[in-house]
Protein backbone atom coordinates (compact mmCIF):
# COMPACT_ATOMS: atom_id res chain seq x y z
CA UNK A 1 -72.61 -20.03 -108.36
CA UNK A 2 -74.29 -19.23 -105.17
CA UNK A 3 -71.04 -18.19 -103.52
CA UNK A 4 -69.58 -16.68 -106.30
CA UNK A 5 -73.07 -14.37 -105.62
CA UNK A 6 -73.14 -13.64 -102.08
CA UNK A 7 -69.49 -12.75 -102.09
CA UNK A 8 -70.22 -10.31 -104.89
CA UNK A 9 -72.80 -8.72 -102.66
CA UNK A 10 -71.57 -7.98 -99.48
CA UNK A 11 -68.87 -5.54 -100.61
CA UNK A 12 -71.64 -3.63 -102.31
CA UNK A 13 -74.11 -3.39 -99.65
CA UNK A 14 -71.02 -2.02 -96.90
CA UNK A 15 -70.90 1.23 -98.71
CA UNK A 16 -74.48 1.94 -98.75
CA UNK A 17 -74.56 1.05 -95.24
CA UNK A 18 -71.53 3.55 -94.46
CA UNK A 19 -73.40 6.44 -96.55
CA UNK A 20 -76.55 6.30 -94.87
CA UNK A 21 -75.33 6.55 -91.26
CA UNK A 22 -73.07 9.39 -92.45
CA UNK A 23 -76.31 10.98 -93.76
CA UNK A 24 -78.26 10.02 -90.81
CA UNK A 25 -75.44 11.25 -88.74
CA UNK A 26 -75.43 14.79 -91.39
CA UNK A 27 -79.09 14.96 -90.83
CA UNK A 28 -78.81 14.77 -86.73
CA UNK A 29 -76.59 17.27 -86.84
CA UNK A 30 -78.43 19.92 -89.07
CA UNK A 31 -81.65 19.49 -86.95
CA UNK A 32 -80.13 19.68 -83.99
CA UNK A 33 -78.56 22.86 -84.66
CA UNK A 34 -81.43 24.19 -86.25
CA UNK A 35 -83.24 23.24 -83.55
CA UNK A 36 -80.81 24.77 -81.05
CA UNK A 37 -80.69 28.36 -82.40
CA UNK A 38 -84.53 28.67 -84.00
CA UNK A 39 -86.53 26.29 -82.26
CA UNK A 40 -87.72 24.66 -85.24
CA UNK A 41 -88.56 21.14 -83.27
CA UNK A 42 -90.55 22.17 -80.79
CA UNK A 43 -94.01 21.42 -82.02
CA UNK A 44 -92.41 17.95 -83.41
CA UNK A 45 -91.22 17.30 -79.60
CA UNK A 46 -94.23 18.35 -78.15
CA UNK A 47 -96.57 16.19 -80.54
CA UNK A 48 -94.14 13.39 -80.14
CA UNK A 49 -94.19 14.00 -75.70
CA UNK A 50 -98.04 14.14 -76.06
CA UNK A 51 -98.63 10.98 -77.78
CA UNK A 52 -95.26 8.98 -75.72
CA UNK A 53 -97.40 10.57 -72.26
CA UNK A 54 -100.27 7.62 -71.68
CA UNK A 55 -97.25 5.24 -72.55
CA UNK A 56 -95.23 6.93 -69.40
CA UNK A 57 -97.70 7.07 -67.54
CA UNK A 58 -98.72 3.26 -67.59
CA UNK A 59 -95.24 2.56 -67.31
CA UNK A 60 -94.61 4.97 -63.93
CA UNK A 61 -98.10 4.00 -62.22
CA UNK A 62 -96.47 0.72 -60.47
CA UNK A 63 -93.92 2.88 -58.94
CA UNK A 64 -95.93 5.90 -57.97
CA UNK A 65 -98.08 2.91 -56.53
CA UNK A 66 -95.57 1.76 -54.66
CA UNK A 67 -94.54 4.78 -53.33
CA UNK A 68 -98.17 6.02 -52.34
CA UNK A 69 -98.85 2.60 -50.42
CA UNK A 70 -95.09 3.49 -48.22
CA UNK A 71 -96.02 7.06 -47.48
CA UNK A 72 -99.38 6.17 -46.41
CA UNK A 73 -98.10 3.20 -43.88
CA UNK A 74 -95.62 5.53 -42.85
CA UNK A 75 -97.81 8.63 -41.99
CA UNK A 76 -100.34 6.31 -40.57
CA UNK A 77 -97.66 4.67 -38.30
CA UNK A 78 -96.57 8.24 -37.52
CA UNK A 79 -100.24 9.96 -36.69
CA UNK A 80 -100.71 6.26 -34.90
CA UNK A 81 -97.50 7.24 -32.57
CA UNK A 82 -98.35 11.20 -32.49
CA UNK A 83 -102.23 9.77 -31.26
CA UNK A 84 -100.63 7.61 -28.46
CA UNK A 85 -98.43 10.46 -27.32
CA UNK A 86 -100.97 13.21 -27.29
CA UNK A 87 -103.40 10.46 -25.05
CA UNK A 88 -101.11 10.23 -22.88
CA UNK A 89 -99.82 13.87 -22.13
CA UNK A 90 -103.90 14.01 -21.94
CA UNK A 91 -104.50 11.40 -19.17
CA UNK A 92 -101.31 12.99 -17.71
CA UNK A 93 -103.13 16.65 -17.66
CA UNK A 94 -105.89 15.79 -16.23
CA UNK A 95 -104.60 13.81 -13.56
CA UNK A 96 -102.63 16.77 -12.81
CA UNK A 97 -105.79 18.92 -13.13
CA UNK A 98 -107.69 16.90 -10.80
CA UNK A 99 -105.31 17.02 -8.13
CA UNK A 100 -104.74 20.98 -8.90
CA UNK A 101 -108.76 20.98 -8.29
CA UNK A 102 -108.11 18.61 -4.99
CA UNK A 103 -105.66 21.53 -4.02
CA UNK A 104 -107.80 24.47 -4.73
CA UNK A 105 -111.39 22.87 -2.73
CA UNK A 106 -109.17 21.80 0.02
CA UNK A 107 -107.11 25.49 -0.02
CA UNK A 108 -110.78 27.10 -0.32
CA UNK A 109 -111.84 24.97 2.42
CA UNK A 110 -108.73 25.88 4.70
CA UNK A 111 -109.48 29.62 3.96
CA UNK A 112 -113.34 29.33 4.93
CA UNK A 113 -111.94 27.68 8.48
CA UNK A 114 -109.36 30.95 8.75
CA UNK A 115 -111.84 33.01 8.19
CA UNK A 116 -114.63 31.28 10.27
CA UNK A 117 -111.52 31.67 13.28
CA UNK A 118 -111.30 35.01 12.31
CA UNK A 119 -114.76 35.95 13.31
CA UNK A 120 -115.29 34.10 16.84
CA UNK A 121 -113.45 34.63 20.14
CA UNK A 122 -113.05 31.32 21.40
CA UNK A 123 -110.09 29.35 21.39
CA UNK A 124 -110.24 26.47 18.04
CA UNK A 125 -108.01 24.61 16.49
CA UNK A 126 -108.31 22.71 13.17
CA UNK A 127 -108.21 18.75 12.80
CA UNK A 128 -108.27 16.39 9.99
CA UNK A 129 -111.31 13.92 9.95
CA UNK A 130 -109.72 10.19 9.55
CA UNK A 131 -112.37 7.60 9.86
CA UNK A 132 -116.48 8.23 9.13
CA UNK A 133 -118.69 5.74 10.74
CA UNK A 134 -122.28 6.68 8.83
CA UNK A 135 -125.25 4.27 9.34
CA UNK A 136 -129.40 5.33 9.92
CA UNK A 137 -128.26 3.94 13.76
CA UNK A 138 -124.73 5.97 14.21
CA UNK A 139 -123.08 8.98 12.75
CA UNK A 140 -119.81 9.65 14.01
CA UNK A 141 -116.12 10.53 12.73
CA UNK A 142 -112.72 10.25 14.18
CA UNK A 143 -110.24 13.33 13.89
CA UNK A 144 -107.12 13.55 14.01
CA UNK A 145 -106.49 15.60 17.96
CA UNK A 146 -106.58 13.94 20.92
CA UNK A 147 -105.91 14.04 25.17
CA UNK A 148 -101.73 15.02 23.86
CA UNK A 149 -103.41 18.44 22.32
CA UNK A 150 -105.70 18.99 25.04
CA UNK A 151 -109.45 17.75 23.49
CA UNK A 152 -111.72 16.78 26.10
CA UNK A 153 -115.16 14.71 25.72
CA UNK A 154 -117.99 16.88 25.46
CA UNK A 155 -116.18 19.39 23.78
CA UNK A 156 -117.72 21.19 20.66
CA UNK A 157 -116.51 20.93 16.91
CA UNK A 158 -117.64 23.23 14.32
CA UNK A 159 -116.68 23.89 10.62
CA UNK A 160 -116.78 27.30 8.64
CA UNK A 161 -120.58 27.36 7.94
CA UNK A 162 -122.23 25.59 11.17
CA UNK A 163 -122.04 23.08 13.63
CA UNK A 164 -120.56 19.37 13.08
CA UNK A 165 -121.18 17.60 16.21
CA UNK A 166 -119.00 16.99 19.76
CA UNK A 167 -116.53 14.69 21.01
CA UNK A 168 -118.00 11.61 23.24
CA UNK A 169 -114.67 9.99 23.16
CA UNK A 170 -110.89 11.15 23.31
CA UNK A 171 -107.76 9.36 22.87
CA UNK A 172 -104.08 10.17 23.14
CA UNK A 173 -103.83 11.54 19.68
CA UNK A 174 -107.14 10.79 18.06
CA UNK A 175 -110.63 11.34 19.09
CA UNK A 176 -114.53 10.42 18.18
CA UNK A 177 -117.01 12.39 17.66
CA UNK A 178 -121.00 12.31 17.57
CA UNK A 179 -122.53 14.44 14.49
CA UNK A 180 -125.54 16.39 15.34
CA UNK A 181 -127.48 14.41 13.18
CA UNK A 182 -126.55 10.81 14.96
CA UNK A 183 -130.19 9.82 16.50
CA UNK A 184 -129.12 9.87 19.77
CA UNK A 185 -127.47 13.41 19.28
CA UNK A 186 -129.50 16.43 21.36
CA UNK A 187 -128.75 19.87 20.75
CA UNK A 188 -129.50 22.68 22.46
CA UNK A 189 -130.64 25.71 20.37
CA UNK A 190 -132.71 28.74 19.82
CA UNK A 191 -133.94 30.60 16.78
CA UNK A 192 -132.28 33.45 15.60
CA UNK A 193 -134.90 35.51 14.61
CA UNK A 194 -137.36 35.54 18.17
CA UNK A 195 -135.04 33.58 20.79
CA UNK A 196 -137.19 30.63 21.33
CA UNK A 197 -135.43 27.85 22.69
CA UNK A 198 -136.01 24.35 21.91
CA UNK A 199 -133.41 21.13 21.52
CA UNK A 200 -132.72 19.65 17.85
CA UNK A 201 -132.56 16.78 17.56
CA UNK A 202 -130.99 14.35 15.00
CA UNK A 203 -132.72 11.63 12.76
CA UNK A 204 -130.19 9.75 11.12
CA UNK A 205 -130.00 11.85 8.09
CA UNK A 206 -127.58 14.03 6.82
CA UNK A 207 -129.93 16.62 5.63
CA UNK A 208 -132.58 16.32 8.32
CA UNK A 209 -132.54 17.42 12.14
CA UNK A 210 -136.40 17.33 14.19
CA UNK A 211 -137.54 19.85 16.36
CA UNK A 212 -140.01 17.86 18.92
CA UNK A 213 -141.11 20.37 21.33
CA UNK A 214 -142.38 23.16 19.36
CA UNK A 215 -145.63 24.34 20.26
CA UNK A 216 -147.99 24.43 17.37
CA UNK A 217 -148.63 28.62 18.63
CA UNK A 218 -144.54 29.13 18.76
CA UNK A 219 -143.04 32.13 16.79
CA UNK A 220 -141.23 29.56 14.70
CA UNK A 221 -141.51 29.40 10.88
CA UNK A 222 -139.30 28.32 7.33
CA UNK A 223 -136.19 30.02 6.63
CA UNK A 224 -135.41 31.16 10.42
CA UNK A 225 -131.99 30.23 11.87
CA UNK A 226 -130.75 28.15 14.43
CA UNK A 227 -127.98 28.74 16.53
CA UNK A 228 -126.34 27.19 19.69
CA UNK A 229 -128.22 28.31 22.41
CA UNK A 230 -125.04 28.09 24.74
CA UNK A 231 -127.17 26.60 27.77
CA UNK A 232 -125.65 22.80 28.62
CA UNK A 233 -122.32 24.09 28.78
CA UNK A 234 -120.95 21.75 25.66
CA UNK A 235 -121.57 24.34 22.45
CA UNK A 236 -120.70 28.16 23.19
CA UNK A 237 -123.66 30.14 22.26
CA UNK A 238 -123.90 32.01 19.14
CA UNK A 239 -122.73 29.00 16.23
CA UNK A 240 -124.94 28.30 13.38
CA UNK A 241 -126.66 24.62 13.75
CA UNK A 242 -129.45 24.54 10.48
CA UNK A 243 -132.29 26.52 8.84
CA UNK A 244 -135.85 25.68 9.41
CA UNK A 245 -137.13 23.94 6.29
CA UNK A 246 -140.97 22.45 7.46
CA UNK A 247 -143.30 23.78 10.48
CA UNK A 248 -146.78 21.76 10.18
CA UNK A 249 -148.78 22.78 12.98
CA UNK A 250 -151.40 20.13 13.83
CA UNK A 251 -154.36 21.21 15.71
CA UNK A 252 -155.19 17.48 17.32
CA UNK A 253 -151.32 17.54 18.66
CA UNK A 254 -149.76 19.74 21.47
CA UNK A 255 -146.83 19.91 19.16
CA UNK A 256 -145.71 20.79 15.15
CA UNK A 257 -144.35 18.95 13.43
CA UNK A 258 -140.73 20.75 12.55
CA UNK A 259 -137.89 20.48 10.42
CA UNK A 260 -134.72 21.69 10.00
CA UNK A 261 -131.39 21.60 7.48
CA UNK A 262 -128.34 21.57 8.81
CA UNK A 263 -125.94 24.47 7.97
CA UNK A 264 -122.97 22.53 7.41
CA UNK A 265 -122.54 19.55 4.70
CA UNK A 266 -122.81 16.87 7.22
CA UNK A 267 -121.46 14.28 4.83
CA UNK A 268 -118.86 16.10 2.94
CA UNK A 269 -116.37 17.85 5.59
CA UNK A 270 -113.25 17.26 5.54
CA UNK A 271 -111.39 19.64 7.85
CA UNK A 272 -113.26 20.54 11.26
CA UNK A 273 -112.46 22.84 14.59
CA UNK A 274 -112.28 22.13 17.68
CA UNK A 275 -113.48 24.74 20.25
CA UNK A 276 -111.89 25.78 23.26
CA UNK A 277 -114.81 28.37 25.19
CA UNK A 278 -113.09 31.47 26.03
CA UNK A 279 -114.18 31.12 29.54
CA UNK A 280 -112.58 27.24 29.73
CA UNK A 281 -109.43 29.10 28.71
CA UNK A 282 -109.50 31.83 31.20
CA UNK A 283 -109.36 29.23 33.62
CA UNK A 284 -106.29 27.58 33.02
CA UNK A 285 -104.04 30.09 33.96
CA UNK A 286 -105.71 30.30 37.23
CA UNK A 287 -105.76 26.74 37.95
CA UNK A 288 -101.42 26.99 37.00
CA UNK A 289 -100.67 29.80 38.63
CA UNK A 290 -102.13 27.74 42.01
């Protein structure tokens, strides 16, 4: 009975199943033509993408995740790269810029020494300091000319602002010098201003040259100039040596107590010249000729 049933069925049920796809399939077709040439759907697809929307968008977060956390590693690997670079092109440039500035003091310095030539007579020449020997008990450098380029001991070096100091020892191609402020250093000089004439001597500092036989009445005072008075023979006359800083006359003493500043930067020369007296010169000739 049961089989006699179900095989009854089954033949009845195909048809219905065949009509309603064809109707389904009818039905398709109609709306989608409709749809096509009047736009009938569009507030039926619109309702239907507004409510499907939270649905894609749970569904796409894990990927736009995924591609967020890729683009950030990459651009931080990238700026991490572009960083490095742009350090060192920086480390690079100033390097470059320091040595540029190296160029331009020493070029400055070179033109100051031209132009320091340019306005004296005497014979110089310019050396290169190679060795500084700087303690409170000696001051002295070595330069870079020597007995082959015809220095001599005694002889006078100056830079472009004032007096450096003289040579005490020479060498075939190198020679040392005492700075005007080495303790045992005595320099004859005379102020600028009224022509007194006195001997400066140094202390040990850079900065600092004394003055120990000024008379407390002596037309001396701050701000005048000392130059080489030329007497001694070693400095030619006429070269800057310092600037009177301190006169402290002292009634119960014979003598003031005086100060001076050097002109030139003791401690930071670099180049120096050495001075050949324009009457030393005239000699040679003479003493070849013979």
């Amino acid at each position: 009975m049961v089989a006699s049933r179900s095989s009854n069925s089954n033949p009845a049920r195909i048809p219905a199943l065949v009509t309603r796809v064809v109707l389904l399939v009818l039905a398709s077709i109609i709306l989608m033509v409709l749809d096509h040439r009047q736009n009938h759907l569009d507030a039926v697809r619109q309702a239907i993408g507004t409510a499907v929307y939270p649905i894609q968008i749970v569904v796409d977060a894990p990927f736009r995740l995924w591609t967020w956390l890729r683009e950030a590693t990459t651009d931080r690997n990238d700026l991490q790269l572009q960083l490095s670079r742009l350090q060192a092109e920086r480390l690079l440039t100033n390097a470059r810029l320091q040595r540029l500035s190296a160029l331009e003091a020493e070029n400055a310095r070179l033109r100051d020494l031209l132009d320091a030539r340019a306005k004296v007579r005497d014979e110089v020449r310019v050396a290169e300091i190679m060795a500084v020997e700087a303690n409170p008990y000696s001051h002295s450098i070595v330069i870079d000319i020597g007995e082959r380029e015809g220095a001599y001991d005694g002889q006078a070096i100056v830079d472009a602002v004032g007096v450096i100091g003289q040579i005490i020892e020479t060498g075939l191609s190198t020679s040392q010098a005492m700075l005007i402020s080495d303790p045992s250093h005595s320099l004859p000089v005379e102020v600028n201003r009224s022509g007194l004439r006195t001997i400066a001597n140094g202390t040990g500092e850079f900065d600092r040259l004394v003055l120990p036989f000024i008379t407390n009445n002596a037309d001396i005072r701050p701000g005048d100039l000392l130059i080489t008075s030329g007497l001694g023979g070693a400095f030619p006359a006429g070269y800057p040596v310092a600037v009177i800083d301190k006169v402290e006359r002292i009634p119960q003493e014979p003598f003031a107590d005086v100060s001076a500043i050097p002109s030139a930067k003791l401690d930071q020369v670099r180049e120096v010249m050495l001075i050949w007296s324009s009457a030393e010169t005239a000699d040679e000739p003479e003493s070849t000729d013979e």
